[in-house]
Protein backbone atom coordinates (compact mmCIF):
# COMPACT_ATOMS: atom_id res chain seq x y z
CA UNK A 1 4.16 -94.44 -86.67
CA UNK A 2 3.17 -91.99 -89.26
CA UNK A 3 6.21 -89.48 -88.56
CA UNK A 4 8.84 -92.12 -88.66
CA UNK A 5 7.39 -92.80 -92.32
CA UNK A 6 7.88 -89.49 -93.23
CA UNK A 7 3.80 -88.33 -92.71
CA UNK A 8 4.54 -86.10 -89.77
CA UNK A 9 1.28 -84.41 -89.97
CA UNK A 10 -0.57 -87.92 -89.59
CA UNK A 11 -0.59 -88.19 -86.16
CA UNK A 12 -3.90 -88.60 -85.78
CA UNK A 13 -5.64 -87.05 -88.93
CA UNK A 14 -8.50 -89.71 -89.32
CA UNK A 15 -11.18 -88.32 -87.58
CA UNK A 16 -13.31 -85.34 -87.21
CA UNK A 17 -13.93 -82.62 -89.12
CA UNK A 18 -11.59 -81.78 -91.87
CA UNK A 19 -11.08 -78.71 -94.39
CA UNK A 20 -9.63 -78.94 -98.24
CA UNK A 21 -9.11 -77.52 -101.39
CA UNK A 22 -12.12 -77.90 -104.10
CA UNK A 23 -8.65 -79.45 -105.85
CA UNK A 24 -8.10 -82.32 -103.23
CA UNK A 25 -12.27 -83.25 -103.37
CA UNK A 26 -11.70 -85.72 -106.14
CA UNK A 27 -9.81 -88.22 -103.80
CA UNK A 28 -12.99 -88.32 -101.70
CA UNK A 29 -15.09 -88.31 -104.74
CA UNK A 30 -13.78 -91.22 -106.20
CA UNK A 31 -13.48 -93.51 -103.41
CA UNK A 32 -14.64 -96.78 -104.32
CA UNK A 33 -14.51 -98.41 -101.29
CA UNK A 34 -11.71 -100.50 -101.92
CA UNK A 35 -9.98 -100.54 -98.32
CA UNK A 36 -13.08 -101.88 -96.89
CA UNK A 37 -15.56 -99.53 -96.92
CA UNK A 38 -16.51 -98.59 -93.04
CA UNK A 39 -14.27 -95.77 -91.44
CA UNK A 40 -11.25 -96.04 -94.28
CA UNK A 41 -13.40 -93.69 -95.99
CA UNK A 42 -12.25 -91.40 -93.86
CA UNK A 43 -8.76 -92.61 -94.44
CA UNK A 44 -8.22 -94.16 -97.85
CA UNK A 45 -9.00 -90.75 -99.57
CA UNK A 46 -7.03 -88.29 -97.63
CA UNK A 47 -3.75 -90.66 -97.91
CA UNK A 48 -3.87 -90.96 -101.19
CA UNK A 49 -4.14 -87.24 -101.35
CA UNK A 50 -1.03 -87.23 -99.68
CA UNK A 51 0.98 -89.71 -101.92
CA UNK A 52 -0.13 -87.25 -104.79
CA UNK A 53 2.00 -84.68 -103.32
CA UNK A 54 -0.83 -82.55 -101.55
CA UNK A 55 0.24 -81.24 -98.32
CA UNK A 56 -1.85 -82.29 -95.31
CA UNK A 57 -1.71 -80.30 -91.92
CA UNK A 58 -3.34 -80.26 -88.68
CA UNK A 59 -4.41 -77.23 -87.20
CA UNK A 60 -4.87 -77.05 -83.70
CA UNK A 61 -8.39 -76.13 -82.07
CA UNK A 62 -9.97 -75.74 -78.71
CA UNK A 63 -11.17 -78.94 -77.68
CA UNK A 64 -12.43 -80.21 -74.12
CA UNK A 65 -13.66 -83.53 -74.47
CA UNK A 66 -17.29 -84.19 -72.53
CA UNK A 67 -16.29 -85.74 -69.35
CA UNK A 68 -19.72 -87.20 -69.45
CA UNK A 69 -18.58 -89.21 -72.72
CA UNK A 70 -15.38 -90.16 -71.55
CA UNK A 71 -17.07 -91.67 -68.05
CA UNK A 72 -19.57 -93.92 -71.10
CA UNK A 73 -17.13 -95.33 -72.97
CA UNK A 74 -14.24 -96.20 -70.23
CA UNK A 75 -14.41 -100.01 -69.27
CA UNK A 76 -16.90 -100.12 -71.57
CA UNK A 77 -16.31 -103.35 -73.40
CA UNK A 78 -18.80 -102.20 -76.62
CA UNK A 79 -16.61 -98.87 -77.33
CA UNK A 80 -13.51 -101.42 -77.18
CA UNK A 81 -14.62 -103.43 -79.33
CA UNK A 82 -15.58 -100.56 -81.94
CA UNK A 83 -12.14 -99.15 -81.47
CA UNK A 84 -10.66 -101.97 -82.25
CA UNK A 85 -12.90 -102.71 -85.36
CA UNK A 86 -11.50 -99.04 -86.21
CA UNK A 87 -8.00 -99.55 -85.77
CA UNK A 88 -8.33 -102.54 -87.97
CA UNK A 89 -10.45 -100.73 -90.70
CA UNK A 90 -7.51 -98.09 -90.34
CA UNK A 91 -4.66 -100.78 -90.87
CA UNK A 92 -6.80 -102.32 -94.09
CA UNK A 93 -6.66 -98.27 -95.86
CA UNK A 94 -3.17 -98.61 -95.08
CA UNK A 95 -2.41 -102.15 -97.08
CA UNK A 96 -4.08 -100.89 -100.20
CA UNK A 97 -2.26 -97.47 -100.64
């Protein structure tokens, strides 16, 4: 989705732990909550950081996923639900940039 529009580092940029400039802070600093608050803080701030022209990369890590936590949240119709709820929260930072 994100690569077609031209954001091909955005493939899936919204979560975990991210570095940045003391330059790019202010997006995150002056969030005001305005795509609805929950996870699009996450979101909202580093897009925008983007459409100011700041360059936005992943960087690839070692990563094995807890098999444990996998095994909780498969079938598990409260994790579907909240993944949902983020998607949606994701697609509401989206409308307002």
């Amino acid at each position: 989705m994100f690569a077609a529009q031209g954001y091909p580092d955005l493939v899936d940029p919204f979560f975990g732990p991210f570095a940045s400039t003391v330059s790019a802070l202010r997006f995150w600093r002056d969030y005001d909550g305005r795509g609805g608050d929950q996870w699009d803080a996450l979101i909202y701030p580093r897009l925008q950081a983007r459409k100011a022209g700041l360059r936005i990369r992943s960087v690839s890590v070692s990563y094995q996923h807890p098999e444990e936590m996998t095994r909780a949240e498969q079938h598990n119709i409260s994790f579907t639900i909240k993944r949902i709820k983020q998607v949606c929260s994701s697609a509401v930072s989206l409308r307002h940039i």
